[in-house]
Protein backbone atom coordinates (compact mmCIF):
# COMPACT_ATOMS: atom_id res chain seq x y z
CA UNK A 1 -9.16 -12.58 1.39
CA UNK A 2 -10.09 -9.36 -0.52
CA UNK A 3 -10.83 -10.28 -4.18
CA UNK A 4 -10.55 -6.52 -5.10
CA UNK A 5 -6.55 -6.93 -3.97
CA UNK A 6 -4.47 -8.67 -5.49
CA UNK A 7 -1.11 -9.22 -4.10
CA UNK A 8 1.69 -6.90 -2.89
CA UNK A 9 2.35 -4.61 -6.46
CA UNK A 10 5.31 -2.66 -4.84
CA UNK A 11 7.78 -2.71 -2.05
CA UNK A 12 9.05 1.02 -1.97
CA UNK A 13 12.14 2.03 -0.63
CA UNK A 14 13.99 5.73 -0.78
CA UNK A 15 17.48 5.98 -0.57
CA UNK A 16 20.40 8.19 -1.52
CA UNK A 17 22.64 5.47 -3.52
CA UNK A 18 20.43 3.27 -5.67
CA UNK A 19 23.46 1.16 -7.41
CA UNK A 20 24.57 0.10 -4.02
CA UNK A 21 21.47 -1.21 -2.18
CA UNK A 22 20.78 -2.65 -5.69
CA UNK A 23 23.61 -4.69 -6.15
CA UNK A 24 22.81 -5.68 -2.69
CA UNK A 25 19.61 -7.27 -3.28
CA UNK A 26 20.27 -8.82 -7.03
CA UNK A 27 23.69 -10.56 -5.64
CA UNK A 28 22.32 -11.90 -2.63
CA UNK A 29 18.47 -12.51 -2.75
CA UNK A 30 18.88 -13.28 -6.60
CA UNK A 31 16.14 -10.87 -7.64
CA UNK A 32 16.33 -10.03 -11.29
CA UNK A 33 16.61 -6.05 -12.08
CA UNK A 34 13.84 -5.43 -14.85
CA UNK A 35 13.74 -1.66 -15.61
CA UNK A 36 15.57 1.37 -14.63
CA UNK A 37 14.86 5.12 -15.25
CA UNK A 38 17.23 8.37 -14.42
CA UNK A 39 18.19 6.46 -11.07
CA UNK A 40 15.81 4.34 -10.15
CA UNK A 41 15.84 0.92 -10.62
CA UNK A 42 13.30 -1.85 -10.29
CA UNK A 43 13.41 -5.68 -9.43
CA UNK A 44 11.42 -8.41 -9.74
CA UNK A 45 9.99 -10.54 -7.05
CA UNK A 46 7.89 -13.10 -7.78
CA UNK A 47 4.08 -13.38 -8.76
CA UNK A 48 3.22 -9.60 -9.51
CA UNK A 49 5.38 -7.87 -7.01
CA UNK A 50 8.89 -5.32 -7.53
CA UNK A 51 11.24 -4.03 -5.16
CA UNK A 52 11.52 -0.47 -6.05
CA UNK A 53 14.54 1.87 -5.06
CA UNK A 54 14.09 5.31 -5.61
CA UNK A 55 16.92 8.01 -5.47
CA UNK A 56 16.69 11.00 -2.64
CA UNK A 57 19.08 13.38 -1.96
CA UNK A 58 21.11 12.18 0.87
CA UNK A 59 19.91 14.96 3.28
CA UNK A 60 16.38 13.66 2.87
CA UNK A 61 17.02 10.34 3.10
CA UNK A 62 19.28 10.74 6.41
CA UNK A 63 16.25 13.12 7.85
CA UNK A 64 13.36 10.55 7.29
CA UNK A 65 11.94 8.37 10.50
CA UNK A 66 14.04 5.09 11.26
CA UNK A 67 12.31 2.38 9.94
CA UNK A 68 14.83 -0.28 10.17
CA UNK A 69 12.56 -2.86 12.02
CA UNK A 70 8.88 -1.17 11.77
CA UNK A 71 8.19 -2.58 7.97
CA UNK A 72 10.24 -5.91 7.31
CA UNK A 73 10.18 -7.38 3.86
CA UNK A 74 9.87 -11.27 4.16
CA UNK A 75 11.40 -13.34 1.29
CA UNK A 76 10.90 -17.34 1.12
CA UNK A 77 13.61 -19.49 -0.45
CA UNK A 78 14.04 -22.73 -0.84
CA UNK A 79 16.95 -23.41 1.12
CA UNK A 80 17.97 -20.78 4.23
CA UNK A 81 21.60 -22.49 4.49
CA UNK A 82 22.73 -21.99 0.41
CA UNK A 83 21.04 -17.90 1.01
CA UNK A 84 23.37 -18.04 4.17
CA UNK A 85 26.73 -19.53 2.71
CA UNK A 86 25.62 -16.88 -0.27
CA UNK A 87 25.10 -13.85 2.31
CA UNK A 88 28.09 -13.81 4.64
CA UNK A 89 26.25 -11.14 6.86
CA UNK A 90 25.91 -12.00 10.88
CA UNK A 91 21.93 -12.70 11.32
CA UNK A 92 20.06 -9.66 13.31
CA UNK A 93 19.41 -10.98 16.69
CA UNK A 94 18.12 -6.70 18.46
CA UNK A 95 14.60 -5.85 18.29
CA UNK A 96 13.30 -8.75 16.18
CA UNK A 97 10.48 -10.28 16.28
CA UNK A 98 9.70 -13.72 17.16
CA UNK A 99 8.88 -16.13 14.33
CA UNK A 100 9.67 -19.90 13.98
CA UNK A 101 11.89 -20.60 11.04
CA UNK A 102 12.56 -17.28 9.98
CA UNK A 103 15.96 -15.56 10.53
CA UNK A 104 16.42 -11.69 9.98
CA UNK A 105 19.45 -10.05 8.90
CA UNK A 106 20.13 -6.41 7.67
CA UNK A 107 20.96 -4.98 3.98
CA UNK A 108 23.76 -2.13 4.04
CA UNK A 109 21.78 0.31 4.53
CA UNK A 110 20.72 -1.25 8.27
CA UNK A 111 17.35 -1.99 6.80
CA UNK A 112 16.14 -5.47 8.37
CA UNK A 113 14.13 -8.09 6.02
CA UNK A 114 13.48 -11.80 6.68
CA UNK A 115 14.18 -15.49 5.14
CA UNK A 116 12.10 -18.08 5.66
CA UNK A 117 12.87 -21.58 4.13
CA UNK A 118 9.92 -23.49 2.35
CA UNK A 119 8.38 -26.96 3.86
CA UNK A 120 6.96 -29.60 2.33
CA UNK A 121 6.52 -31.54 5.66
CA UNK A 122 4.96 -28.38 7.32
CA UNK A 123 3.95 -26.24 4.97
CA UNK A 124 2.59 -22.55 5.47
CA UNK A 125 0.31 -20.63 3.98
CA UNK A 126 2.96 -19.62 0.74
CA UNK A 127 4.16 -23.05 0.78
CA UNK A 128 0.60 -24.55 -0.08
CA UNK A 129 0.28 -22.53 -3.13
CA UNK A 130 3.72 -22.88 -4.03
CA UNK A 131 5.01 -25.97 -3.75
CA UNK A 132 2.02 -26.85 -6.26
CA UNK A 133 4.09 -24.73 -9.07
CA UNK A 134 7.19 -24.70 -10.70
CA UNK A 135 10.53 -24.37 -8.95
CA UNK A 136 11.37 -21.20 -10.96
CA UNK A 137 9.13 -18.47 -11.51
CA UNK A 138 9.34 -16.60 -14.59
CA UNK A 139 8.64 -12.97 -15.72
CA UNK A 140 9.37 -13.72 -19.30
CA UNK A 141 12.36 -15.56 -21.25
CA UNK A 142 14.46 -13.04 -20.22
CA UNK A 143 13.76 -12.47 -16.09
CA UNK A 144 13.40 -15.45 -13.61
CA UNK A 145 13.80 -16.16 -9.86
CA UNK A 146 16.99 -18.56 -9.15
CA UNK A 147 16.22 -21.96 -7.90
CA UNK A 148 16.91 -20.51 -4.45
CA UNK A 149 14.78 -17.72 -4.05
CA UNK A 150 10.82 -17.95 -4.16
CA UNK A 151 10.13 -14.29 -3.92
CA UNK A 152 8.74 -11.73 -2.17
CA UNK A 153 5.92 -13.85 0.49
CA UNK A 154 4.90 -11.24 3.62
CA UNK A 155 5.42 -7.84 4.83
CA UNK A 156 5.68 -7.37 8.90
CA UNK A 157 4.47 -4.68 10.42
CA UNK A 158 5.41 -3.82 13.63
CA UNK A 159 4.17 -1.11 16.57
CA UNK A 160 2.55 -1.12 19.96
CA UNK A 161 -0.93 -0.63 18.44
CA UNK A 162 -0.35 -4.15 16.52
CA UNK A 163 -3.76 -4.98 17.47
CA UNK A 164 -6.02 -2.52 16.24
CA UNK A 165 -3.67 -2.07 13.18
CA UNK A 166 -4.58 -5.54 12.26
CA UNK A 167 -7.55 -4.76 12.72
CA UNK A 168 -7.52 -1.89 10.54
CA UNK A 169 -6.64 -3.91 7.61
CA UNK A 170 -9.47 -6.60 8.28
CA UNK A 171 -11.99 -4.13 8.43
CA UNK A 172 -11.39 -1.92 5.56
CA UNK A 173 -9.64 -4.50 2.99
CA UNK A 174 -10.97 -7.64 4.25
CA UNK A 175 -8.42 -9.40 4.89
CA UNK A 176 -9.09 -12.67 6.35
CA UNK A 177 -7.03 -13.82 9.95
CA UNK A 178 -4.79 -17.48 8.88
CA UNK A 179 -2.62 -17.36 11.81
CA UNK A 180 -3.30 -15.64 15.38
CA UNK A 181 -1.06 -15.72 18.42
CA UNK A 182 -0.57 -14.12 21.22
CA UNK A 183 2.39 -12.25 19.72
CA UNK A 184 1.30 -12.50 16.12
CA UNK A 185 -1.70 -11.90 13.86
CA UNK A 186 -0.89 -12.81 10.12
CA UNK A 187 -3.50 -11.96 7.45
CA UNK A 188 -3.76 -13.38 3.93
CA UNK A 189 -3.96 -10.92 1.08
CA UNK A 190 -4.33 -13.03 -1.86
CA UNK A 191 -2.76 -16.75 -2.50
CA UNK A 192 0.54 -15.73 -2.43
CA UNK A 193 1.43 -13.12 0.01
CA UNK A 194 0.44 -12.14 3.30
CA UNK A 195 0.81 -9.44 6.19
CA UNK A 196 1.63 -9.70 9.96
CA UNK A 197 1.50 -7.93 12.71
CA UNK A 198 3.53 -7.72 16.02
CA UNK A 199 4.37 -5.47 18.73
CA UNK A 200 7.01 -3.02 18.10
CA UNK A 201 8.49 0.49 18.86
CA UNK A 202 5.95 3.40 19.59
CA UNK A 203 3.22 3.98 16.98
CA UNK A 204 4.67 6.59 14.69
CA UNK A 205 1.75 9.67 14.12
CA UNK A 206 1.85 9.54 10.60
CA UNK A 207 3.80 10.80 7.64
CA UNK A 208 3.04 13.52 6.10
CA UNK A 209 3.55 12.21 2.48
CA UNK A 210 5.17 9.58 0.50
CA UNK A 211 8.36 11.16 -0.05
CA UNK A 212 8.80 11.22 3.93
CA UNK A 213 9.18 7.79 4.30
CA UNK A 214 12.58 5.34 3.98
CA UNK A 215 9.84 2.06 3.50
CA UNK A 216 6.18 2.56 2.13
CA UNK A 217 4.06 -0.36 -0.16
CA UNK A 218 1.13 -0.52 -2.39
CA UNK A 219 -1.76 -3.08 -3.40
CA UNK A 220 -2.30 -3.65 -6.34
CA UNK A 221 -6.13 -3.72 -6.77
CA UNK A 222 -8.90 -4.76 -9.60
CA UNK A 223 -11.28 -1.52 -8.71
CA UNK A 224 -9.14 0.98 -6.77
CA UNK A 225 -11.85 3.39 -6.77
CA UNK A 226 -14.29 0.96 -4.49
CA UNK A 227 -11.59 0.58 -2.03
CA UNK A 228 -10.40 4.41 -2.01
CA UNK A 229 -14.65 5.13 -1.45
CA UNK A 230 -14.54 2.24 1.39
CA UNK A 231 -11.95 3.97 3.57
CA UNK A 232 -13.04 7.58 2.94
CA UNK A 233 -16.61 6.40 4.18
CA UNK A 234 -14.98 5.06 7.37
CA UNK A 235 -13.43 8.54 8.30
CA UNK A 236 -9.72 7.93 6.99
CA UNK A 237 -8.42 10.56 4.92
CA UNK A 238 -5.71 9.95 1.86
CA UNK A 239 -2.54 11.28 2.14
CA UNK A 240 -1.93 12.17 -0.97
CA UNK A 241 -2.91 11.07 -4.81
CA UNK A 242 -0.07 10.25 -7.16
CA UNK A 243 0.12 9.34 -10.84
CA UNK A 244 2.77 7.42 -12.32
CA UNK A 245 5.23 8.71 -15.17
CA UNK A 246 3.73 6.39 -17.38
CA UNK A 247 0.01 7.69 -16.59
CA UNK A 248 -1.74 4.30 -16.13
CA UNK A 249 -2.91 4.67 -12.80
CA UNK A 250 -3.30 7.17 -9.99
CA UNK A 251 -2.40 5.63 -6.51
CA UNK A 252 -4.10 6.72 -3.07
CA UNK A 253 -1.95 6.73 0.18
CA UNK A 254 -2.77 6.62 3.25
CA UNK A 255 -1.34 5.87 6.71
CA UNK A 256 -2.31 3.19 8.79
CA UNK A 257 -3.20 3.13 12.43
CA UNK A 258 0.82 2.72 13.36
CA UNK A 259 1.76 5.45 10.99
CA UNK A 260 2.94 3.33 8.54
CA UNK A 261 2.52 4.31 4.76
CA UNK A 262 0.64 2.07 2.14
CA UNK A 263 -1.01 3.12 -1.22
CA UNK A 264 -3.45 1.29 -3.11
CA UNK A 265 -3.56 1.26 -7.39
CA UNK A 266 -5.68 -0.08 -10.18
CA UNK A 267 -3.14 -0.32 -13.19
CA UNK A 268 -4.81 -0.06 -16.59
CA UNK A 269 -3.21 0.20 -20.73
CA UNK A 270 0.71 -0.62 -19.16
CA UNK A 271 3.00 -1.99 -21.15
CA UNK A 272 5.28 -2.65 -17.66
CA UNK A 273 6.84 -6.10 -17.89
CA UNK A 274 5.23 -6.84 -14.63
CA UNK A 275 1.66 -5.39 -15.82
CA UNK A 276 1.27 -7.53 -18.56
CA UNK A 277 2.05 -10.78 -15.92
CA UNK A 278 -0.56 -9.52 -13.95
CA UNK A 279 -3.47 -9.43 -16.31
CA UNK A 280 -2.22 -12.85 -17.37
CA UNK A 281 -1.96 -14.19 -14.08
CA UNK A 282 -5.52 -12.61 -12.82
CA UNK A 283 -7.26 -12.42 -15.80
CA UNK A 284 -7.78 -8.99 -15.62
């Protein structure tokens, strides 16, 4: 486990109708919507993480790579049959990846995420740190989880150079192997989250920026600058910088070794809902 990163900050998605894929998520995964601005809106999942859905123009967004089933958002709740009855959408059964107790389905927009149900009796990695806390997790008085829905727990990965990408990520964010198969390696980013990696479609060569992805994600980091200096030094070059309307932090991206996009931030003087539950959390 890194101790310069921190969790999962942001789950990225780009899309041409915000209010639908929206309402989407906060009716049927129950996560709260805690800011929007012009049309994008933000929700919370759990711990430090958002879901955020940014508007495109509808020509970009149909233009960008498919990424339906290269980046999968994984979401534990606490029971998979209530999210099901809830749901009322036929599970995804095509190019899925293997992995006990979790069933796939796909939003409206034919974007595929995950639900895995919590254990007690056979607890994973999230379940051992969570089954110590509350039931509900709360942002403030005003934004909390449902009993249902423990938030936002893994990210998949997915691409015939699974191996080496995981290896990527070990190497130059140290993060530490928990679970290795021979279809699976699962890494642990902090207590709370984790990523995986699995075979998948053919390695993508790499985006040329941000905007040119449907799916892209960022760490959220205590020294951003050590770990931007740490994979310059090892010969990978930054996509692009970006700094956020509110100025309180520039974020590096960069593609991994299947193409896929990630960014990495230090966020500093925020007055972000979710910002202020981080420093708490993480004493930061």
């Amino acid at each position: 486990m890194n101790n310069e990163i921190y969790g999962i900050g942001w789950y990225l998605r780009r899309t041409y109708n915000t209010q639908d894929i929206s309402a989407f998520y906060l009716n049927n995964l129950e996560i709260p919507i805690i800011r929007t601005h012009n049309e994008n809106i933000v929700h919370w999942c759990g711990s430090a993480s958002v879901v955020g859905f940014n508007q495109v123009d509808k020509e970009i967004a149909l233009s960008t790579p498919d990424q339906s089933n290269s980046l999968i958002a994984l979401f534990k709740v606490e029971s998979k049959k209530r999210f099901a009855n809830t749901l009322h959408l036929n599970e995804e059964t095509e190019k899925i990846p293997n992995i006990p107790s979790v069933t796939f389905y796909k939003d409206n927009e034919g974007i595929i995420f995950g639900i895995k149900e919590t254990s007690i009796k056979k607890p994973d990695y999230f379940d051992k740190y969570w089954n110590k806390q509350a039931t509900h997790q709360q942002l403030n008085n005003e934004f909390k989880l449902s009993d249902n829905q423990r938030g936002l727990s893994s990210l998949i990965i997915r691409s015939k150079n699974w191996l080496q990408n995981a290896k990527f990520y070990q190497e130059n964010l140290d993060f530490s192997i928990i679970d290795e198969t021979k279809e699976n390696i699962e890494l642990a980013i902090d207590a709370f989250t984790t990523i995986n990696f699995m075979d998948g479609d053919e390695s993508k060569v790499g985006y040329s920026s941000r905007l040119s992805s449907r799916q892209s994600f960022v760490f959220r980091c205590r020294d951003v600058k050590s770990i931007f200096n740490k994979l310059i030094d090892n010969k990978f070059i930054p996509l692009e910088k970006h700094i956020t309307e509110d100025n309180a932090g520039e974020i590096y991206y960069f593609n991994d070794l299947s193409g896929q996009i990630f960014g990495i931030q230090t966020r500093t003087n925020s007055t972000r809902i979710e910002d202020r539950y981080a420093e708490k959390k993480y004493n930061l």
